[in-house]
C-alpha atoms as a PDB file:
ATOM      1  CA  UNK A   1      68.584  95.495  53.351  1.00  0.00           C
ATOM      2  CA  UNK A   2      68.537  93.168  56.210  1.00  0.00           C
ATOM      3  CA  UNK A   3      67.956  94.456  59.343  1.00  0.00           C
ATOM      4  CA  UNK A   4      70.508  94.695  61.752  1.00  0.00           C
ATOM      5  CA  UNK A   5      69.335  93.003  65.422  1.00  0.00           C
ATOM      6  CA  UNK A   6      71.886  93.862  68.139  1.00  0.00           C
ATOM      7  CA  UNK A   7      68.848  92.883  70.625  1.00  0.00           C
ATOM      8  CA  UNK A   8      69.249  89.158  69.885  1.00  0.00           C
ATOM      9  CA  UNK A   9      72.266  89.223  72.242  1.00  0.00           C
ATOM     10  CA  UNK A  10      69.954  90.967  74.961  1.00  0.00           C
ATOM     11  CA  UNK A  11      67.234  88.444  74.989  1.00  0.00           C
ATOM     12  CA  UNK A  12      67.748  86.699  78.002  1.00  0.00           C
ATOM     13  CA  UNK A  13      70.025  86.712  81.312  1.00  0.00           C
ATOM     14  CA  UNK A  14      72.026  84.017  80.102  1.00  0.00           C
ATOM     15  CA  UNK A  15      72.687  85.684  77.045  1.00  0.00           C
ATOM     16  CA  UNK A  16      73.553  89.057  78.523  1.00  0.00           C
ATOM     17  CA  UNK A  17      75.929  87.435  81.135  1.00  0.00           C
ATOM     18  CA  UNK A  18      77.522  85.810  78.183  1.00  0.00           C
ATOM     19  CA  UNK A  19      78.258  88.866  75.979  1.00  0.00           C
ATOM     20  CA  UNK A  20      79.038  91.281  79.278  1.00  0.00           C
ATOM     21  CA  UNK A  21      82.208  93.840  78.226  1.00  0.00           C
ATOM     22  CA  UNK A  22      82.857  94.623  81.602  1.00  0.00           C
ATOM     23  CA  UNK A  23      82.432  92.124  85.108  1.00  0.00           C
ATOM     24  CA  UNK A  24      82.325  92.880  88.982  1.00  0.00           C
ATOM     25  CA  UNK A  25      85.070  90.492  90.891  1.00  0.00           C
ATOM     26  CA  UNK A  26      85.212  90.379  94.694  1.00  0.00           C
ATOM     27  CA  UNK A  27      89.076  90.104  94.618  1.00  0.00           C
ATOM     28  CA  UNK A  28      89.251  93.587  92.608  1.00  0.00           C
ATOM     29  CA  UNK A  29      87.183  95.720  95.250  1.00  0.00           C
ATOM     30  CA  UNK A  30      89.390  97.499  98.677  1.00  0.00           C
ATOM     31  CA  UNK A  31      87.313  98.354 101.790  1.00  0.00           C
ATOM     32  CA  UNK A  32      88.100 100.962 103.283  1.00  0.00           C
ATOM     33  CA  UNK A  33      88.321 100.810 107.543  1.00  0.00           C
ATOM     34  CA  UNK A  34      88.407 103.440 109.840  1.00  0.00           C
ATOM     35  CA  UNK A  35      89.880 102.473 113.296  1.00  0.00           C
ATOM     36  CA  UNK A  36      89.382 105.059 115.942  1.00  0.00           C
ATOM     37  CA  UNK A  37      91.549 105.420 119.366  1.00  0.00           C
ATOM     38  CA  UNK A  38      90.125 104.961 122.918  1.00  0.00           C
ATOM     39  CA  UNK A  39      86.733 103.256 121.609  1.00  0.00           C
ATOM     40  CA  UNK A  40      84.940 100.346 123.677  1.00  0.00           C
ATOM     41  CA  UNK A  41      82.479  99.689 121.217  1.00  0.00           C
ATOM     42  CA  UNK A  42      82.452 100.489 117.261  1.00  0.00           C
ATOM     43  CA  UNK A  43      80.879 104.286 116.614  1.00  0.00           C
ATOM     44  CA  UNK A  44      78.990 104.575 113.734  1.00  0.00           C
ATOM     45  CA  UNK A  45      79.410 107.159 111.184  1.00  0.00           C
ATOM     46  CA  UNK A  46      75.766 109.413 110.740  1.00  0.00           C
ATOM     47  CA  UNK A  47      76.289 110.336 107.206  1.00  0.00           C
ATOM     48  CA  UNK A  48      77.922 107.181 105.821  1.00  0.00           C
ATOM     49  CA  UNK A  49      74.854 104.854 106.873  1.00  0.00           C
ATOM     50  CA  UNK A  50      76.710 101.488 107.638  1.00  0.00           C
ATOM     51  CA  UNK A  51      80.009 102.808 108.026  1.00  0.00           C
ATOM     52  CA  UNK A  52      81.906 102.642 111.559  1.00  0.00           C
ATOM     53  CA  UNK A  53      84.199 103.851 113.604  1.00  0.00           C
ATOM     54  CA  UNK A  54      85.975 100.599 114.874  1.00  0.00           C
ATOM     55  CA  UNK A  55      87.678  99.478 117.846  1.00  0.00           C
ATOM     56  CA  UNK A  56      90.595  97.178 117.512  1.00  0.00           C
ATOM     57  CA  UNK A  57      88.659  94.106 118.015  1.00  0.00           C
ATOM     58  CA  UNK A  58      86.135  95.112 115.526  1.00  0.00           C
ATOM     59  CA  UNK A  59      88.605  96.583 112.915  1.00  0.00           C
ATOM     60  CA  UNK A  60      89.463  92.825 112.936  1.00  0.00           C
ATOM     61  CA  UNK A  61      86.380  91.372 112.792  1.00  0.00           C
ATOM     62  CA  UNK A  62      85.615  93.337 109.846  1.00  0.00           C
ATOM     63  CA  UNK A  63      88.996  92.531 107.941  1.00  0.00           C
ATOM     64  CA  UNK A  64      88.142  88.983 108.854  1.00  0.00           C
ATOM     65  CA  UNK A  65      84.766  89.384 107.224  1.00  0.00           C
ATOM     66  CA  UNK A  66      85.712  91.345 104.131  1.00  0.00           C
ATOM     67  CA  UNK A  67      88.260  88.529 103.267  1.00  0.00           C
ATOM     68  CA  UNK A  68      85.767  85.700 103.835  1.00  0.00           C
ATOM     69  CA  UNK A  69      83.995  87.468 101.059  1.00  0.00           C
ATOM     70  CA  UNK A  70      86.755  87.560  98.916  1.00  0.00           C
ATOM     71  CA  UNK A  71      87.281  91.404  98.937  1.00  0.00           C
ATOM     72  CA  UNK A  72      90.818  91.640  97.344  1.00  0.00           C
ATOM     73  CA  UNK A  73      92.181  94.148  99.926  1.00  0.00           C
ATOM     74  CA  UNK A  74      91.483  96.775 103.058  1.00  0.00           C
ATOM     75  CA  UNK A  75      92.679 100.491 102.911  1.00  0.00           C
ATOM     76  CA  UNK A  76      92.925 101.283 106.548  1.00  0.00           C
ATOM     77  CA  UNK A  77      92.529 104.718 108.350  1.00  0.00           C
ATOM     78  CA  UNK A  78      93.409 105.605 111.903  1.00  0.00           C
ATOM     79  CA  UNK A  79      91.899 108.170 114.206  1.00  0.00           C
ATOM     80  CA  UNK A  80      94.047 109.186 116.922  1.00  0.00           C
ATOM     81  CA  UNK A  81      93.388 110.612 120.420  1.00  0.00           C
ATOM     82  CA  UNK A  82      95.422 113.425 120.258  1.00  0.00           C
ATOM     83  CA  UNK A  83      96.794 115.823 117.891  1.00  0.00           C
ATOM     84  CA  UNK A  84      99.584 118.083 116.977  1.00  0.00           C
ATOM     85  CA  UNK A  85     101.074 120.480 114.507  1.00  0.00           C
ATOM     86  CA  UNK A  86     103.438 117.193 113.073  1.00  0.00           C
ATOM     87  CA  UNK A  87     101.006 114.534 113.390  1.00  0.00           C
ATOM     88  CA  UNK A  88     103.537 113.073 115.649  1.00  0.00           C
ATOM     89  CA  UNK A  89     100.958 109.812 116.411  1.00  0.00           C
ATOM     90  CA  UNK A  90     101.460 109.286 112.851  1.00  0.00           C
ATOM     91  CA  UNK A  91     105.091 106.905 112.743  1.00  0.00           C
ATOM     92  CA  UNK A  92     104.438 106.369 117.149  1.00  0.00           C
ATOM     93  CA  UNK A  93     105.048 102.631 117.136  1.00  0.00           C
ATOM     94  CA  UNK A  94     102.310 103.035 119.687  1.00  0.00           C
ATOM     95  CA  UNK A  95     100.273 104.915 117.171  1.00  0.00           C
ATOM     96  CA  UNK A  96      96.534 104.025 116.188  1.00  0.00           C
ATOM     97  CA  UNK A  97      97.071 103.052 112.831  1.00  0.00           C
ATOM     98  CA  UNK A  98     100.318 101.229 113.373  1.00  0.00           C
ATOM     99  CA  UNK A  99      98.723  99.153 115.967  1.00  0.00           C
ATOM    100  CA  UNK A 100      96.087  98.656 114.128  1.00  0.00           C
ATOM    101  CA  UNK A 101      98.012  97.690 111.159  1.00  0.00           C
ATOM    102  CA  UNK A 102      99.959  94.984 112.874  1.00  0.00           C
ATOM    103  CA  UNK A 103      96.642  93.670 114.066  1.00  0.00           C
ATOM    104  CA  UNK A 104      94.966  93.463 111.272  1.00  0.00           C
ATOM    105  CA  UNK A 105      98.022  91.905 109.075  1.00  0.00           C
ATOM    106  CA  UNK A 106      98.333  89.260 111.461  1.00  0.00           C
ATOM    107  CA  UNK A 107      94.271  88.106 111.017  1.00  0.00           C
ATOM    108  CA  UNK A 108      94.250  88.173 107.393  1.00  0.00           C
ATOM    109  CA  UNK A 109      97.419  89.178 105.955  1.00  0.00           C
ATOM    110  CA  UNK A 110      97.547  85.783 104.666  1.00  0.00           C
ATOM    111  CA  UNK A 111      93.981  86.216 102.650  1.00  0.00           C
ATOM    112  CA  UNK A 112      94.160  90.094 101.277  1.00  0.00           C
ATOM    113  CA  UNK A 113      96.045  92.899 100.893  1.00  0.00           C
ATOM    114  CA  UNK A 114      96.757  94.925 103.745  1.00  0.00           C
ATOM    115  CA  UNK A 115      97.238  98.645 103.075  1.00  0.00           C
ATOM    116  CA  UNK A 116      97.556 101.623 104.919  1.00  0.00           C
ATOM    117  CA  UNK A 117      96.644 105.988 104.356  1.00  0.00           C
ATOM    118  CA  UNK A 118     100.035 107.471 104.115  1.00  0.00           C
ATOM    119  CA  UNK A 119      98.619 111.128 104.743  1.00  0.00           C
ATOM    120  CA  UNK A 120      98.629 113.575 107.899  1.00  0.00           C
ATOM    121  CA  UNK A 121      95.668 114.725 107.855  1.00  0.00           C
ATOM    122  CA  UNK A 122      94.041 112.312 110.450  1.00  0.00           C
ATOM    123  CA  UNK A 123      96.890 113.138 112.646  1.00  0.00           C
ATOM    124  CA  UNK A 124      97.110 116.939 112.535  1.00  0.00           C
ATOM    125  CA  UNK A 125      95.492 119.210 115.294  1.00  0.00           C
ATOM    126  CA  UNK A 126      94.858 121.804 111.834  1.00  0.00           C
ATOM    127  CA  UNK A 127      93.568 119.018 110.236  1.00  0.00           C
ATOM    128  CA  UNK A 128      95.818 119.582 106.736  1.00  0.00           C
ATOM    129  CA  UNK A 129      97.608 117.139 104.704  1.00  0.00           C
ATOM    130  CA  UNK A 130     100.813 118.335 105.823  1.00  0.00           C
ATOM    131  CA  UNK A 131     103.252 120.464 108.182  1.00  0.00           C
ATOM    132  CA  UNK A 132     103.062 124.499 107.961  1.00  0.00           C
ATOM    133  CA  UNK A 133     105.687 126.903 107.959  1.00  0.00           C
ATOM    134  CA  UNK A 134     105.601 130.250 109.378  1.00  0.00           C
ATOM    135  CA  UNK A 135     102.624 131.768 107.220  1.00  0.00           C
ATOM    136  CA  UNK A 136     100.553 129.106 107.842  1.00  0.00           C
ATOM    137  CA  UNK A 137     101.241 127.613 104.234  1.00  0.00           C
ATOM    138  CA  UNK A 138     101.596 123.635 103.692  1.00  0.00           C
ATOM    139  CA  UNK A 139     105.849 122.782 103.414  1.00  0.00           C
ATOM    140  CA  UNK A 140     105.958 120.925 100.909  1.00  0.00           C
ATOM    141  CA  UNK A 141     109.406 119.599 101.459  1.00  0.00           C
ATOM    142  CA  UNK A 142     109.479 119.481 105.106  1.00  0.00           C
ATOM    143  CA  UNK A 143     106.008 116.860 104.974  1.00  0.00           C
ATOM    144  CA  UNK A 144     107.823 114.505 102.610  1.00  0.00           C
ATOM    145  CA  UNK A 145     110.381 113.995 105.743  1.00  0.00           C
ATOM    146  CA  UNK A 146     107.080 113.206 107.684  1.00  0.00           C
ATOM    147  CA  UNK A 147     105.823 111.047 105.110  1.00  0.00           C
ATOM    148  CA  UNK A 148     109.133 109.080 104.976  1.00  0.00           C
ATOM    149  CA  UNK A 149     108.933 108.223 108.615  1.00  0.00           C
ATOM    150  CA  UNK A 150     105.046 107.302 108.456  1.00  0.00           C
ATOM    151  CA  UNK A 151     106.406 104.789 105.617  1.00  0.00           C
ATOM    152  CA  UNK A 152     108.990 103.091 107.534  1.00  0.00           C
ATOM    153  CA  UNK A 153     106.215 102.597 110.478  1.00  0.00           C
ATOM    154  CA  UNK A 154     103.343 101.001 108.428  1.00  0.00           C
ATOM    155  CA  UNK A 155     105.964  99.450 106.664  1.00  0.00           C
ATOM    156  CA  UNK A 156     106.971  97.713 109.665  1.00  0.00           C
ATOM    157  CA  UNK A 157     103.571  97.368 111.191  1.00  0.00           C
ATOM    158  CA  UNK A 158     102.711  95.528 108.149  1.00  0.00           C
ATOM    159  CA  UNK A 159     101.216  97.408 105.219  1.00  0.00           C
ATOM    160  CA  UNK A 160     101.842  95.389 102.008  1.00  0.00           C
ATOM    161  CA  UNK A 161     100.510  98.889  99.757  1.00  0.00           C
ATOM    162  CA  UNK A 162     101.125 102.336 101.543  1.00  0.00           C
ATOM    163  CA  UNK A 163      98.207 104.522 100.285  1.00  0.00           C
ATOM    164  CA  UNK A 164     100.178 108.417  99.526  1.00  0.00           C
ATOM    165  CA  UNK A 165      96.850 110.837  99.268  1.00  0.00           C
ATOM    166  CA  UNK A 166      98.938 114.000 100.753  1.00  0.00           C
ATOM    167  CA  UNK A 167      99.425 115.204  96.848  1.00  0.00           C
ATOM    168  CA  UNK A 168     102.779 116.826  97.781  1.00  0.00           C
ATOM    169  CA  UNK A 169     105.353 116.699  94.741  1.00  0.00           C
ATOM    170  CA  UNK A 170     107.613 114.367  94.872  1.00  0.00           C
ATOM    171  CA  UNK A 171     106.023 112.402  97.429  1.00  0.00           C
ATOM    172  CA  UNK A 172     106.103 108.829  95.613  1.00  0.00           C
ATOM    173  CA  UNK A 173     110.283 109.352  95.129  1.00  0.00           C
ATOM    174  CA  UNK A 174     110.966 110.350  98.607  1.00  0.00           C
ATOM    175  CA  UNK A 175     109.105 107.378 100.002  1.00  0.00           C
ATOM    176  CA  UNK A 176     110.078 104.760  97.674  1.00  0.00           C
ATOM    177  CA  UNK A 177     113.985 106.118  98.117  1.00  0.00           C
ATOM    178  CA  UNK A 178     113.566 105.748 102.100  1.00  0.00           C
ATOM    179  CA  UNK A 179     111.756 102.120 101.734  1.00  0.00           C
ATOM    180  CA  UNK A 180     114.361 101.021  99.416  1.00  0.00           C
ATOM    181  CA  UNK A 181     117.744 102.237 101.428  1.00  0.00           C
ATOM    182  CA  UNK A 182     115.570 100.454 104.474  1.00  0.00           C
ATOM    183  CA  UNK A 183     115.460  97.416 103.155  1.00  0.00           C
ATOM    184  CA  UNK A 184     112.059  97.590 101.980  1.00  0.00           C
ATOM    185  CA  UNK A 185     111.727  97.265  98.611  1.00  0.00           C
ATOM    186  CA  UNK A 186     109.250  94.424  99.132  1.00  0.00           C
ATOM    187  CA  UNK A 187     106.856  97.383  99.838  1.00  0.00           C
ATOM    188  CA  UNK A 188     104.263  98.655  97.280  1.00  0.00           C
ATOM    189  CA  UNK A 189     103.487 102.198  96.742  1.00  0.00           C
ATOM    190  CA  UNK A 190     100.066 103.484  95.678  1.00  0.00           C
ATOM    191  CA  UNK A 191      99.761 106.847  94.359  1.00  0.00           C
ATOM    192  CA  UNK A 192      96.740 109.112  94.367  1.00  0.00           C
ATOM    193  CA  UNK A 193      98.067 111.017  91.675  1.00  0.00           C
ATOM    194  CA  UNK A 194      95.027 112.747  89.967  1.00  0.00           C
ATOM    195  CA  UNK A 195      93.114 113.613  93.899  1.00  0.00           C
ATOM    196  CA  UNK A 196      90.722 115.956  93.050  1.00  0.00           C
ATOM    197  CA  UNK A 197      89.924 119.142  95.541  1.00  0.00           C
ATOM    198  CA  UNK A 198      86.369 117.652  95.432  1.00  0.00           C
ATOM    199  CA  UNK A 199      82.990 118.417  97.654  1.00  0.00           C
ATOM    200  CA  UNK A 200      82.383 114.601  97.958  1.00  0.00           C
ATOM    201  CA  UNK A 201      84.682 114.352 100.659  1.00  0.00           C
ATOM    202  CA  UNK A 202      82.554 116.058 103.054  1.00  0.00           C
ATOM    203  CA  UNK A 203      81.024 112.603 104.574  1.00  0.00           C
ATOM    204  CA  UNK A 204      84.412 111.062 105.466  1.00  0.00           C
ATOM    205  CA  UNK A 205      85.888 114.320 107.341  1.00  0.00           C
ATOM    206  CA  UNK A 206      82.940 113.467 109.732  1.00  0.00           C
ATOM    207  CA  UNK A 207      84.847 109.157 109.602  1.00  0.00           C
ATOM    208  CA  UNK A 208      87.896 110.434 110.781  1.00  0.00           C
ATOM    209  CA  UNK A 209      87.076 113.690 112.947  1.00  0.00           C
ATOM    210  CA  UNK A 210      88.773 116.150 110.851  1.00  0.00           C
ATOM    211  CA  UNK A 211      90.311 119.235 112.848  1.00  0.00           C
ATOM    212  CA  UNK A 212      90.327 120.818 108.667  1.00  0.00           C
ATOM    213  CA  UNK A 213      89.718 124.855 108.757  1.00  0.00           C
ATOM    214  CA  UNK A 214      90.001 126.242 105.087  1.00  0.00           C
ATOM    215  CA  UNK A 215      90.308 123.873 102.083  1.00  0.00           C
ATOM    216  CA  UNK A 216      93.079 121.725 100.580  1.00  0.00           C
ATOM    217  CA  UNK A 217      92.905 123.355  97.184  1.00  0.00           C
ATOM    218  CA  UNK A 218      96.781 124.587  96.642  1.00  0.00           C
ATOM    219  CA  UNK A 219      97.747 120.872  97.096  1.00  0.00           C
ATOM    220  CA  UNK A 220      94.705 118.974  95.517  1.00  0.00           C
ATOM    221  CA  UNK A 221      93.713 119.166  91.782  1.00  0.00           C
ATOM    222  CA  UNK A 222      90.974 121.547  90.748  1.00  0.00           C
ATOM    223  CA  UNK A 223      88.104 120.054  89.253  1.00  0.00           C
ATOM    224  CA  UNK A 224      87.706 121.606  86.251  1.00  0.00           C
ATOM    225  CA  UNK A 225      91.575 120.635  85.238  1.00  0.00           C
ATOM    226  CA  UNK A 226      91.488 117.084  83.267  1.00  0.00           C
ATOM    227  CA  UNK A 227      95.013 116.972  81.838  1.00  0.00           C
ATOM    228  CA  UNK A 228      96.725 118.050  85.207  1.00  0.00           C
ATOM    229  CA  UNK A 229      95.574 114.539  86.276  1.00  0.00           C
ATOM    230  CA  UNK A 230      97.487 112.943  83.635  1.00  0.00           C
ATOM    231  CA  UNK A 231     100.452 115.240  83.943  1.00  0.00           C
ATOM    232  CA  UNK A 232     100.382 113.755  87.976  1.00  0.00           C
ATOM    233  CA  UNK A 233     100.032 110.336  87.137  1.00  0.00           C
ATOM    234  CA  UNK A 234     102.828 110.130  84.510  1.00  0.00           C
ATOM    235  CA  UNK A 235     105.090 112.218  87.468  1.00  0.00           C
ATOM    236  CA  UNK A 236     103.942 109.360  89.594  1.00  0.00           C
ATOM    237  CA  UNK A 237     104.607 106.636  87.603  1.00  0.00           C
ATOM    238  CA  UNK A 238     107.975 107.932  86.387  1.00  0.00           C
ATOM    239  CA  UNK A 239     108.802 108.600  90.388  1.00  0.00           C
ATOM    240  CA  UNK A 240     108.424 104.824  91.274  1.00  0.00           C
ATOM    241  CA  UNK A 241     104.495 104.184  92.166  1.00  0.00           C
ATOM    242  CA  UNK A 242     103.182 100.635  91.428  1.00  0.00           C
ATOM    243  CA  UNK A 243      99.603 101.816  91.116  1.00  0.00           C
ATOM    244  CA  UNK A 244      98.428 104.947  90.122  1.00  0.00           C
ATOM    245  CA  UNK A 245      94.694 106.594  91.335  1.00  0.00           C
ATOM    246  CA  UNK A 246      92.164 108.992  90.380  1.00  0.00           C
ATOM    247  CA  UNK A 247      90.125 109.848  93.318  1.00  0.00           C
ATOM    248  CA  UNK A 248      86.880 110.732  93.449  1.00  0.00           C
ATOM    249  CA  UNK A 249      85.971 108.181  90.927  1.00  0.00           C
ATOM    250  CA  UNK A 250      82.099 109.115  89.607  1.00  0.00           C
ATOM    251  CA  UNK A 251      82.489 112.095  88.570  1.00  0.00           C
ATOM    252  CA  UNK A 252      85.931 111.836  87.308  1.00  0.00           C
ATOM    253  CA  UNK A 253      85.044 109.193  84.607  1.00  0.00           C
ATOM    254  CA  UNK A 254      86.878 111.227  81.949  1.00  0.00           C
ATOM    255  CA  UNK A 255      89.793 111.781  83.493  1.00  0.00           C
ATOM    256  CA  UNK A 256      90.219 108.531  84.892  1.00  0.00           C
ATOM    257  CA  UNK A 257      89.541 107.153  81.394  1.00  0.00           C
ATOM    258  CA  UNK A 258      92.754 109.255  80.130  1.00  0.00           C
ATOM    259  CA  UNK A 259      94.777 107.854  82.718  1.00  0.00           C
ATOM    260  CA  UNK A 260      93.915 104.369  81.986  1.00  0.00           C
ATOM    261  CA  UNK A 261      94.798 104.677  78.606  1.00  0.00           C
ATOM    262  CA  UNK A 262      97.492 106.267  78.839  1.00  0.00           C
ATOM    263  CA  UNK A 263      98.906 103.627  82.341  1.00  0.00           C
ATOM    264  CA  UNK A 264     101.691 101.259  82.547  1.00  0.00           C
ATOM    265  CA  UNK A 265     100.796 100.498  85.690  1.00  0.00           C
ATOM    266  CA  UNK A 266      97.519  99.549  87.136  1.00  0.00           C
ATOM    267  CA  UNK A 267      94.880 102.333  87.657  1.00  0.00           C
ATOM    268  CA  UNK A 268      92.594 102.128  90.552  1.00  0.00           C
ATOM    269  CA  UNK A 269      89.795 104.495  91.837  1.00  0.00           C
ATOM    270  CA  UNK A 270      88.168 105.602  94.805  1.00  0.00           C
ATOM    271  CA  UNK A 271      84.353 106.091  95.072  1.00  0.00           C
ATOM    272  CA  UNK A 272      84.664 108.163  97.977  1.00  0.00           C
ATOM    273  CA  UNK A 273      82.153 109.142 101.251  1.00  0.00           C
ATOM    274  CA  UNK A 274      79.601 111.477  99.032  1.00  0.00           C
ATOM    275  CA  UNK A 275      79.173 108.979  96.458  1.00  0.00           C
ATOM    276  CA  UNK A 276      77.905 106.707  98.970  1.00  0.00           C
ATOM    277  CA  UNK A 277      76.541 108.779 100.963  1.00  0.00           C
ATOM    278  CA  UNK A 278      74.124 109.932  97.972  1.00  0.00           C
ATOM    279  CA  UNK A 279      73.426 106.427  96.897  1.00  0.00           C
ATOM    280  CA  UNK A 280      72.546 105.350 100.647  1.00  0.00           C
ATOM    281  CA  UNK A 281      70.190 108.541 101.100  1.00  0.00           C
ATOM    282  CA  UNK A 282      68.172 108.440  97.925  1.00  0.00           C
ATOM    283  CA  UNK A 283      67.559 104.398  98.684  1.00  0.00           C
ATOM    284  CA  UNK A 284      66.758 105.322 102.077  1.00  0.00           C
ATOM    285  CA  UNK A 285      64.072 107.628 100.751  1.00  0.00           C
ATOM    286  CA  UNK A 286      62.924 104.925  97.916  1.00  0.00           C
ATOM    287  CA  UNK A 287      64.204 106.793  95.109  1.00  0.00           C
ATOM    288  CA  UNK A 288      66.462 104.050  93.822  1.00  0.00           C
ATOM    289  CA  UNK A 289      66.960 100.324  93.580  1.00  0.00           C
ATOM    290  CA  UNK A 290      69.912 100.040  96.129  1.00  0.00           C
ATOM    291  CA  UNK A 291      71.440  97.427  94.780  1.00  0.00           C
ATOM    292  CA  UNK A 292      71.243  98.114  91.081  1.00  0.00           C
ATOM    293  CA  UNK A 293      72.452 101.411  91.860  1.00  0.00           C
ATOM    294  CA  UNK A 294      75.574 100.022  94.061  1.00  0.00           C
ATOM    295  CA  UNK A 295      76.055  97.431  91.290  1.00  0.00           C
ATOM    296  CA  UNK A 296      75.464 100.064  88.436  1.00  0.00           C
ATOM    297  CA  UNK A 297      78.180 102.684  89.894  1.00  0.00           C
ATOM    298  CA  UNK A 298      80.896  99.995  90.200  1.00  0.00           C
ATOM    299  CA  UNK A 299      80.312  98.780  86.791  1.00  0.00           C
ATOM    300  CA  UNK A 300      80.750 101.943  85.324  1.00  0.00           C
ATOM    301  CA  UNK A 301      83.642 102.656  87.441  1.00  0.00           C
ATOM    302  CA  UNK A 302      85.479  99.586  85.888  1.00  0.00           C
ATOM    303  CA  UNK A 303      84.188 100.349  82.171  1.00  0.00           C
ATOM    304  CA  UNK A 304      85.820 103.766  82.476  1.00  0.00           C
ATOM    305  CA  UNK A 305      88.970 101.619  83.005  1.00  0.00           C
ATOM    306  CA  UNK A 306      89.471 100.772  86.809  1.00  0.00           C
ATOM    307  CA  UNK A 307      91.556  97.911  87.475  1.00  0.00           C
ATOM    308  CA  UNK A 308      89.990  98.581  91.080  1.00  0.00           C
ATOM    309  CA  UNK A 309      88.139 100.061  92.979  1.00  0.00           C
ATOM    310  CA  UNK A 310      88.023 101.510  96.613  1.00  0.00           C
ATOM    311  CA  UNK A 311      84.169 100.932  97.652  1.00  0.00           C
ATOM    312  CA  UNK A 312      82.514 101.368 101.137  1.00  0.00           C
ATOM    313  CA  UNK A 313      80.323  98.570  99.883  1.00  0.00           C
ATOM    314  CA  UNK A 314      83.042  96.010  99.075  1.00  0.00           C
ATOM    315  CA  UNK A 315      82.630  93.248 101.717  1.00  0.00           C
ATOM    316  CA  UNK A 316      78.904  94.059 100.510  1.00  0.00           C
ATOM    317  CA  UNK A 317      78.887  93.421  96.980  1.00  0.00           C
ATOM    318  CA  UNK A 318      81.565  90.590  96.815  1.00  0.00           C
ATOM    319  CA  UNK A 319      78.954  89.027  98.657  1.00  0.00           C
ATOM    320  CA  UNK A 320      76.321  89.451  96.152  1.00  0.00           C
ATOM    321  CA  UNK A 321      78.557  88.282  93.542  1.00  0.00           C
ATOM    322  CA  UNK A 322      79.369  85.028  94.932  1.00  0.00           C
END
């Protein structure tokens, strides 16, 4: 019996590169920016090593940098000054993330995808996804009439992709059917349709100054519920979205798996504040090669069947892989 030597094809990094399944690209990774009211000088962010809060001027500097890399796209996230129950700063014309938006577009709107959070949570002064009723409960219905307006706004600040993390049903229809009788068809819609109610947010409450008392779990997916992510995406795709995503992204390699397979439309994934955060600490301590970790995560990220992927390190690693 000869003896079968799958190790040939391992024998050197030419070889390896040559045989690779799955590849890193620059123009398939989305940074994520935070841009933060009433700040003279970027603020950085104590458990996200690296990350900042930016000011206008270095939101832009940053956008400018990422698409010098290559990085195929920014996800941008605005802190305001002041809250309320509505999020009113949310569609403002005068509004962080509007402004921001506008600013950004105009440096490199030319060289990557612009897109913009379509959620309320940054804007609320009770820090939830959406508006409450009388009991204190999210309404449903009642934030899809917010979300509509914040659409219209980044639309018109100049958001190519709005981002829709609230997870309130029948989010992606209401949006698309307001962009669409506005004009806007020319305006893609990304859906986080399988958001998990996850721990590993915890780093990027502290990016964005959440007001959040309780949890999000009657709106966001429990963890232990694969299938409901599928069930979401398919809603999503049949409701109009252009992308679909599965959010966090590590430890939801299953279920974004399922969704991939399953996709007409392209499937990204977020690796979100605590996967970074982890990385960053145990490299910090020595524990791990940094960038063969960073590298490793994203890899497996795409094998599980990301078309792309939101990364904290994207400006980062496209620069490694050019």
């Amino acid at each position: 019996m000869t003896t079968v030597r799958p190790r040939r094809l391992r024998a050197t990094p030419a070889l390896r590169a040559l045989v690779a399944e799955t590849r890193l690209h620059p123009e398939r990774l989305v940074l994520p920016l935070f841009v933060r009211e009433g700040l003279t000088q970027p603020h950085p962010i104590a458990s996200m090593p690296g990350v900042q809060q930016h000011t206008l001027d270095s939101l832009r500097a940053a956008a400018a940098e990422a698409a010098e890399a290559g990085v195929g796209g920014v996800m941008l996230f605005g802190v305001p000054a002041h809250r309320d129950a509505v999020g009113s700063a949310a569609d403002a014309a005068d509004g962080i993330l509007n402004v921001a938006t506008a600013a950004v577009a105009a440096e490199v709107g030319d060289a990557l995808v612009v897109q913009t959070d379509l959620c309320l949570d940054e804007f609320t002064d009770h820090g939830h996804c959406g508006v409450l009723d009388g009991a204190g409960r999210v309404d449903n219905d009642a934030t899809l009439e917010r979300y509509t307006a914040m659409a219209l706004a980044q639309a018109e600040a100049g958001s190519a992709l709005l981002g829709l993390s609230g997870m309130m049903d029948g989010q992606v229809a209401a949006v698309r059917a307001a962009l669409d009788d506005a004009g806007r068809s020319d305006v893609a819609l990304l859906a986080y349709s399988a958001k998990y109610a996850s721990a590993f947010y915890g780093p990027f409450r502290d990016a964005v100054d959440s007001a959040l008392t309780g949890d999000r779990r009657t709106y966001q997916l429990d963890p232990g519920n694969g299938r409901e992510g599928l069930r979401e995406a398919a809603l999503d795709v049949a409701e109009g979205a252009d992308v679909v995503m599965v959010k966090p992204a590590s430890h939801y390699l299953d279920v974004l798996a399922a969704v991939a397979a399953a996709s007409p439309v392209p499937v990204w994934a977020y690796q979100v504040s605590g996967e970074y955060a982890m990385v960053e600490a145990a490299a910090a301590h020595g524990w791990l090669d940094r960038e063969r970790a960073v590298t490793e995560s994203l890899v497996a990220i795409h094998r599980a069947g990301a078309d792309v992927v939101l990364t904290y390190w994207a400006t980062e690693v496209a620069r490694w892989l050019r």
